[in-house]
C-alpha atoms as a PDB file:
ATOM      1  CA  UNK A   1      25.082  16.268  59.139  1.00  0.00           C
ATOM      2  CA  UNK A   2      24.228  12.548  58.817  1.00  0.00           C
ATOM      3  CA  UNK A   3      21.036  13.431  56.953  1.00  0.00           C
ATOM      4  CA  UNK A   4      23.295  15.728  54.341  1.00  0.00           C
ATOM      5  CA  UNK A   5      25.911  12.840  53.934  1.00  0.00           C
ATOM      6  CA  UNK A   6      22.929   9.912  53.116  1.00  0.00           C
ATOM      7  CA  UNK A   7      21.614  12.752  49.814  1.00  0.00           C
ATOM      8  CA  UNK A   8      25.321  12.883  49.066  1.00  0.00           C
ATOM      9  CA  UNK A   9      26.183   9.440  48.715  1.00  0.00           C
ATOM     10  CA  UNK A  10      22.770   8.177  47.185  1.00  0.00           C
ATOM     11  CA  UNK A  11      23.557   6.371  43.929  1.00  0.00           C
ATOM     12  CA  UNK A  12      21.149   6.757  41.069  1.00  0.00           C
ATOM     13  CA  UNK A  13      21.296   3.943  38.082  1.00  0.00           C
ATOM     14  CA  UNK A  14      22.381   4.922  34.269  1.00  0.00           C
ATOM     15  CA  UNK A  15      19.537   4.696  31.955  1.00  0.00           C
ATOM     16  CA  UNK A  16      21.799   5.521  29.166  1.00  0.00           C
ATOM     17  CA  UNK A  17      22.623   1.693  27.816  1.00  0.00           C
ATOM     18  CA  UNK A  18      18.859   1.016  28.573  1.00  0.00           C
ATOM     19  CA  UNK A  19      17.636   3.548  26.416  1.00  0.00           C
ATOM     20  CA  UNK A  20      20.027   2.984  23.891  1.00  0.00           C
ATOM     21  CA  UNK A  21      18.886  -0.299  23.326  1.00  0.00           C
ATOM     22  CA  UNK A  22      15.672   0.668  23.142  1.00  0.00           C
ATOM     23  CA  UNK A  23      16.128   3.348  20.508  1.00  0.00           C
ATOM     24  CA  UNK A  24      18.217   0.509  18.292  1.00  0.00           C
ATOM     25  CA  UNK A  25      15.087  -1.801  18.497  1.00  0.00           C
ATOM     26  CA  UNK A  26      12.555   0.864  17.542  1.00  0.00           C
ATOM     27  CA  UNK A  27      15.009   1.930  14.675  1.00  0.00           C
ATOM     28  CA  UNK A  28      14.706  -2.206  13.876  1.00  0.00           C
ATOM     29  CA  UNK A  29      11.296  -2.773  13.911  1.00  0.00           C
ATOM     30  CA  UNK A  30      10.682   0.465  11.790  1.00  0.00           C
ATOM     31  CA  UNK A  31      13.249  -1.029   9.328  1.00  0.00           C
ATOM     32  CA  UNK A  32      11.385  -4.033   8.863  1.00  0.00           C
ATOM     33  CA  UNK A  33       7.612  -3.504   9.180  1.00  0.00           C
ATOM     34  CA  UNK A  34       6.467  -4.228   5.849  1.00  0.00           C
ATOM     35  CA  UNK A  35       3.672  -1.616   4.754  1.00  0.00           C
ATOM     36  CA  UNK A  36       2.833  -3.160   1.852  1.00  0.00           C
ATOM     37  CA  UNK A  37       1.156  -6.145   3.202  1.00  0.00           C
ATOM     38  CA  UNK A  38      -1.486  -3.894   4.211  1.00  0.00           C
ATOM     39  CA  UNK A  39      -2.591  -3.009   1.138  1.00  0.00           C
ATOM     40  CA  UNK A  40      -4.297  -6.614   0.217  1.00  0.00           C
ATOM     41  CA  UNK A  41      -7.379  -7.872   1.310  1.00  0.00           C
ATOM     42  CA  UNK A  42      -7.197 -11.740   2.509  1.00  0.00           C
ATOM     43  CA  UNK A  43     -10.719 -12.244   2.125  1.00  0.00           C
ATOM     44  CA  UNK A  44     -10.359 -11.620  -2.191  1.00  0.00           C
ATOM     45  CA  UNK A  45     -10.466 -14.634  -3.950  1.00  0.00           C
ATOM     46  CA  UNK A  46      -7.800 -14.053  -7.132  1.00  0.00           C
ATOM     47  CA  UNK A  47      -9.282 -15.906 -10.733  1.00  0.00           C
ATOM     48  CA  UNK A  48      -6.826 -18.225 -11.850  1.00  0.00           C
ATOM     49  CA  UNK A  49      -4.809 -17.882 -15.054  1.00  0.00           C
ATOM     50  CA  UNK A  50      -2.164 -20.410 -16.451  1.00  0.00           C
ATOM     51  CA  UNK A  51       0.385 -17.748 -18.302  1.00  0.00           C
ATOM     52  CA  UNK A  52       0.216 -15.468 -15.531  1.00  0.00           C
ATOM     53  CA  UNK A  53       3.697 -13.640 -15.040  1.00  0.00           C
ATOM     54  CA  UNK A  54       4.258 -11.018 -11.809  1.00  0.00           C
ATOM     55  CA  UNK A  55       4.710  -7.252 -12.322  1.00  0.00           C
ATOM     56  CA  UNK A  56       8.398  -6.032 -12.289  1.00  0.00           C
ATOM     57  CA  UNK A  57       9.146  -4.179  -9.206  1.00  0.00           C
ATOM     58  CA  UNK A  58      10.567  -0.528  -9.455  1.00  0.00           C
ATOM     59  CA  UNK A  59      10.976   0.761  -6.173  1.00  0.00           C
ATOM     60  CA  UNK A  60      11.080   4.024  -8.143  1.00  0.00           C
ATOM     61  CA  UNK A  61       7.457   3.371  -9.180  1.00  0.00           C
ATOM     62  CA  UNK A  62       4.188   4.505  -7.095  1.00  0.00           C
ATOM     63  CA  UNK A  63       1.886   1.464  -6.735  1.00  0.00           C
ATOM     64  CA  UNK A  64      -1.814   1.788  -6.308  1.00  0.00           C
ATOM     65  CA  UNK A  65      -3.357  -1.219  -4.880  1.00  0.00           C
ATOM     66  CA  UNK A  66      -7.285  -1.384  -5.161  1.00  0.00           C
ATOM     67  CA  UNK A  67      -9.312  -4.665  -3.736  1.00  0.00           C
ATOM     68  CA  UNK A  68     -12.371  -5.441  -5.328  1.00  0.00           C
ATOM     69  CA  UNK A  69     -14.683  -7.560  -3.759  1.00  0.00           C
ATOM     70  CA  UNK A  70     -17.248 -10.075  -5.461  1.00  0.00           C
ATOM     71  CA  UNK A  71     -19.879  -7.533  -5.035  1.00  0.00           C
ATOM     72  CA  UNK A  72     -18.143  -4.707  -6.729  1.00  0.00           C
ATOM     73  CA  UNK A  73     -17.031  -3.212  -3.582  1.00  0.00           C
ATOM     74  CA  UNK A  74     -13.496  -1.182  -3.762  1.00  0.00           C
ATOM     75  CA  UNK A  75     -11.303  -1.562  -0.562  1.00  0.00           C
ATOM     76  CA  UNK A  76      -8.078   0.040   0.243  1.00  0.00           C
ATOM     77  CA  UNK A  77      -6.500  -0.145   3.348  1.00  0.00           C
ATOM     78  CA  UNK A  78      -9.377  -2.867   4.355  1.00  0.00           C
ATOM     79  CA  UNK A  79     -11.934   0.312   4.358  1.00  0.00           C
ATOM     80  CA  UNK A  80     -14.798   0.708   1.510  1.00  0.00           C
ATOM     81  CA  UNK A  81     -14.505   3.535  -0.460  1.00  0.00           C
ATOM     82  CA  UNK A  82     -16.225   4.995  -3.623  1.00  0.00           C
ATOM     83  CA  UNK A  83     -14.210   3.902  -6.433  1.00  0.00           C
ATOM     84  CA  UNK A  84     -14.280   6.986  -8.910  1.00  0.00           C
ATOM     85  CA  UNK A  85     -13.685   9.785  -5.334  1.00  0.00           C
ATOM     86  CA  UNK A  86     -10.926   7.567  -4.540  1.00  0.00           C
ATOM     87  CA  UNK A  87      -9.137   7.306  -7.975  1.00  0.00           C
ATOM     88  CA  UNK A  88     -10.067  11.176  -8.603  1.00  0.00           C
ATOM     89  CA  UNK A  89      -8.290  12.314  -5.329  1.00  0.00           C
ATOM     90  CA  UNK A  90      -5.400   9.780  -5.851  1.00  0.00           C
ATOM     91  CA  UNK A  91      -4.707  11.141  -9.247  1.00  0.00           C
ATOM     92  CA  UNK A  92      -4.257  14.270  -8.080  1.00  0.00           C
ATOM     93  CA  UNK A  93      -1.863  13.449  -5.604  1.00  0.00           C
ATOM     94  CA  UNK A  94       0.308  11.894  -8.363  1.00  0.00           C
ATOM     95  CA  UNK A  95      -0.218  14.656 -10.602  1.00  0.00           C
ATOM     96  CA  UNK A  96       1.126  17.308  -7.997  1.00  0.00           C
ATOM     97  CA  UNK A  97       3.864  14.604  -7.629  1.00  0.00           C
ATOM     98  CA  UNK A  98       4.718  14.544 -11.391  1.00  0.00           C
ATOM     99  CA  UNK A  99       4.317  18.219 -11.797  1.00  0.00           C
ATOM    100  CA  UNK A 100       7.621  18.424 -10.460  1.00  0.00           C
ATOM    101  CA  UNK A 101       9.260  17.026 -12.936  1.00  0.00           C
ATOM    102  CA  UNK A 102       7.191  18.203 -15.942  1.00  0.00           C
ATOM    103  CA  UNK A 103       4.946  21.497 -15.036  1.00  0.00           C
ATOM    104  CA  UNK A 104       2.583  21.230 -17.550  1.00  0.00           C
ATOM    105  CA  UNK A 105       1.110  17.648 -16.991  1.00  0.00           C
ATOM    106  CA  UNK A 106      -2.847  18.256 -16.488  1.00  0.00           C
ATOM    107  CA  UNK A 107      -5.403  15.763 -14.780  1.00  0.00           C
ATOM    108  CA  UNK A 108      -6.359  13.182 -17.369  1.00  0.00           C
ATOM    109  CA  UNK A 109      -2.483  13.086 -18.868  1.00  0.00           C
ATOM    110  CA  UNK A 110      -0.380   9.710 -18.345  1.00  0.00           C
ATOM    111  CA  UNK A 111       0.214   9.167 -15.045  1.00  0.00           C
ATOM    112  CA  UNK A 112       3.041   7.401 -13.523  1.00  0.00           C
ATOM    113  CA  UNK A 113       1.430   5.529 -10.791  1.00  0.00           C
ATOM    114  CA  UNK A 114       0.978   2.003 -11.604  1.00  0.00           C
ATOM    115  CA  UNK A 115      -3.008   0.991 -10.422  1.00  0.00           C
ATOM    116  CA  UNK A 116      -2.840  -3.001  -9.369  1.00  0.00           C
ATOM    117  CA  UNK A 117      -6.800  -4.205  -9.512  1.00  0.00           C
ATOM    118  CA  UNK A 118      -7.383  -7.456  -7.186  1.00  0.00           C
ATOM    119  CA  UNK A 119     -10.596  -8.152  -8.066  1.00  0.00           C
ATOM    120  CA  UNK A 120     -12.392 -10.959  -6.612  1.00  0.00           C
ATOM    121  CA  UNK A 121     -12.834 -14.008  -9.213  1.00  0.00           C
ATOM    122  CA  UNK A 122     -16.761 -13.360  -8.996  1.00  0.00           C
ATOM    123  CA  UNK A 123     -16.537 -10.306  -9.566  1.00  0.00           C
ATOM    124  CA  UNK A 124     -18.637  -8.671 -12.648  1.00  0.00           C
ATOM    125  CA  UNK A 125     -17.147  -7.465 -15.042  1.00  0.00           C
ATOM    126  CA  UNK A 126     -19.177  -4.145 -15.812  1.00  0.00           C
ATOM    127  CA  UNK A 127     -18.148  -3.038 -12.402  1.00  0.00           C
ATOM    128  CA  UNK A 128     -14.520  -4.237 -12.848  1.00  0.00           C
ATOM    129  CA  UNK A 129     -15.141  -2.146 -16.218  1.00  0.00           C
ATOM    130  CA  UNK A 130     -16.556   0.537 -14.536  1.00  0.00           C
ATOM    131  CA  UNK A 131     -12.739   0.890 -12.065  1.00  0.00           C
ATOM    132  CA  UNK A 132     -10.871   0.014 -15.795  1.00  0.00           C
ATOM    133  CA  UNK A 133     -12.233   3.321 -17.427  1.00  0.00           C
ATOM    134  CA  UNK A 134     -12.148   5.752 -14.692  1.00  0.00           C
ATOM    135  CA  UNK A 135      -8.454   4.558 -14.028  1.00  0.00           C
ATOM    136  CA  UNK A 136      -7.877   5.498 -17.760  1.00  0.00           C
ATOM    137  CA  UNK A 137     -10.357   8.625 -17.902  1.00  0.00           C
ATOM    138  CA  UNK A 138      -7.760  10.250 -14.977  1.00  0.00           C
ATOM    139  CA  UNK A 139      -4.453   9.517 -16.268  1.00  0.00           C
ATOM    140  CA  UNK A 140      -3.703   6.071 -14.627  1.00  0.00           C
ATOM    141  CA  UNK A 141      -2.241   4.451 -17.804  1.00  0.00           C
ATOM    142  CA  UNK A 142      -0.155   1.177 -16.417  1.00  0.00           C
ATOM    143  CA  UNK A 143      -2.954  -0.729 -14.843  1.00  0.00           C
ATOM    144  CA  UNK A 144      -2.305  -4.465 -13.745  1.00  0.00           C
ATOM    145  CA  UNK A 145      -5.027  -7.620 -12.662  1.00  0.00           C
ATOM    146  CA  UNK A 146      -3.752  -9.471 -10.342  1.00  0.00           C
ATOM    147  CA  UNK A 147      -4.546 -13.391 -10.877  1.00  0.00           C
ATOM    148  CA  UNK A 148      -3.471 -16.597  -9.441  1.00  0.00           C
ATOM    149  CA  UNK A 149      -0.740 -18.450 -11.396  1.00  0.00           C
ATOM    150  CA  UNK A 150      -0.876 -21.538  -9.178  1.00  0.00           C
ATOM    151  CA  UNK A 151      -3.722 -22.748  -6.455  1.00  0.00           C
ATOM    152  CA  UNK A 152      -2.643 -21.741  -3.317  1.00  0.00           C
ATOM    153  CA  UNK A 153      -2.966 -24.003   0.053  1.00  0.00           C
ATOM    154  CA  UNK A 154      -3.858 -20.980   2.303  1.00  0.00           C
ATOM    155  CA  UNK A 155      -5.500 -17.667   1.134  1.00  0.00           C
ATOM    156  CA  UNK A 156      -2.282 -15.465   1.937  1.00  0.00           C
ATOM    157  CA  UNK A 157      -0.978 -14.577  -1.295  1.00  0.00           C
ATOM    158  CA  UNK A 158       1.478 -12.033  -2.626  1.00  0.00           C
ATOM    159  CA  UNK A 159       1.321  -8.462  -4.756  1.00  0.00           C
END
């Protein structure tokens, strides 16, 4: 009977508060990961221009972020890809996504993704060209270069 009374009176410990608090701290740091810092590439060296002015941000508008290193190279997401398979497949995704508003949009139509180009400052420009026309030849009409308006002391810089 001794042995039934020391199951009886064993005392477990609530996990509820613990778990609690660690649900409200994963709910936090999802809040305030910022995604978008991913997008740029550090190692992108941004030409410098003196009447440079920064793109208005609509959080209603998609944003297309392609790096372009001196050699010509696209990245996105900090992984080389192939500049005109990249674009194609992109503008297809926002074409399915503006199809819902307006059915008969077709690939090549104005898009409503806005394509930001941070090409490297030795970069040429017949390959910069080359990222220019098949951004236009699939619908992306709002295209933005991304410059320096101002030297900066480290090589962090913004969208």
């Amino acid at each position: 009977m001794s042995a039934a009374m020391q199951h009886a009176t064993r005392a477990e410990p609530d996990l509820t508060p613990m778990l609690d608090m660690v649900f409200q701290l994963i709910t936090f740091f999802m809040l305030v990961i910022n995604f978008r810092a991913a997008t740029i590439d550090p190692n992108i060296k941004l030409p410098m221009m003196g009447s440079a002015r920064p793109v208005a941000a609509n959080s209603e508008t998609d944003v297309l972020v392609l790096n372009m290193a001196a050699s010509g190279e696209v990245n996105v997401y900090g992984q080389s890809q192939d500049a005109e398979k990249f674009l194609e497949q992109e503008a297809r995704l926002s074409l399915e996504k503006s199809q819902k508003q307006n059915p008969k949009l077709q690939l090549g139509d104005e898009l409503s993704t806005t394509v930001v180009i941070r090409a490297d400052k030795q970069t040429e420009f017949t390959k910069l060209n080359h990222v220019l026309m098949a951004c236009q030849r699939l619908g992306f009409r709002k295209i933005s270069l991304k410059v320096l308006d101002k030297p900066l002391t480290n090589q962090a810089s913004t969208l």
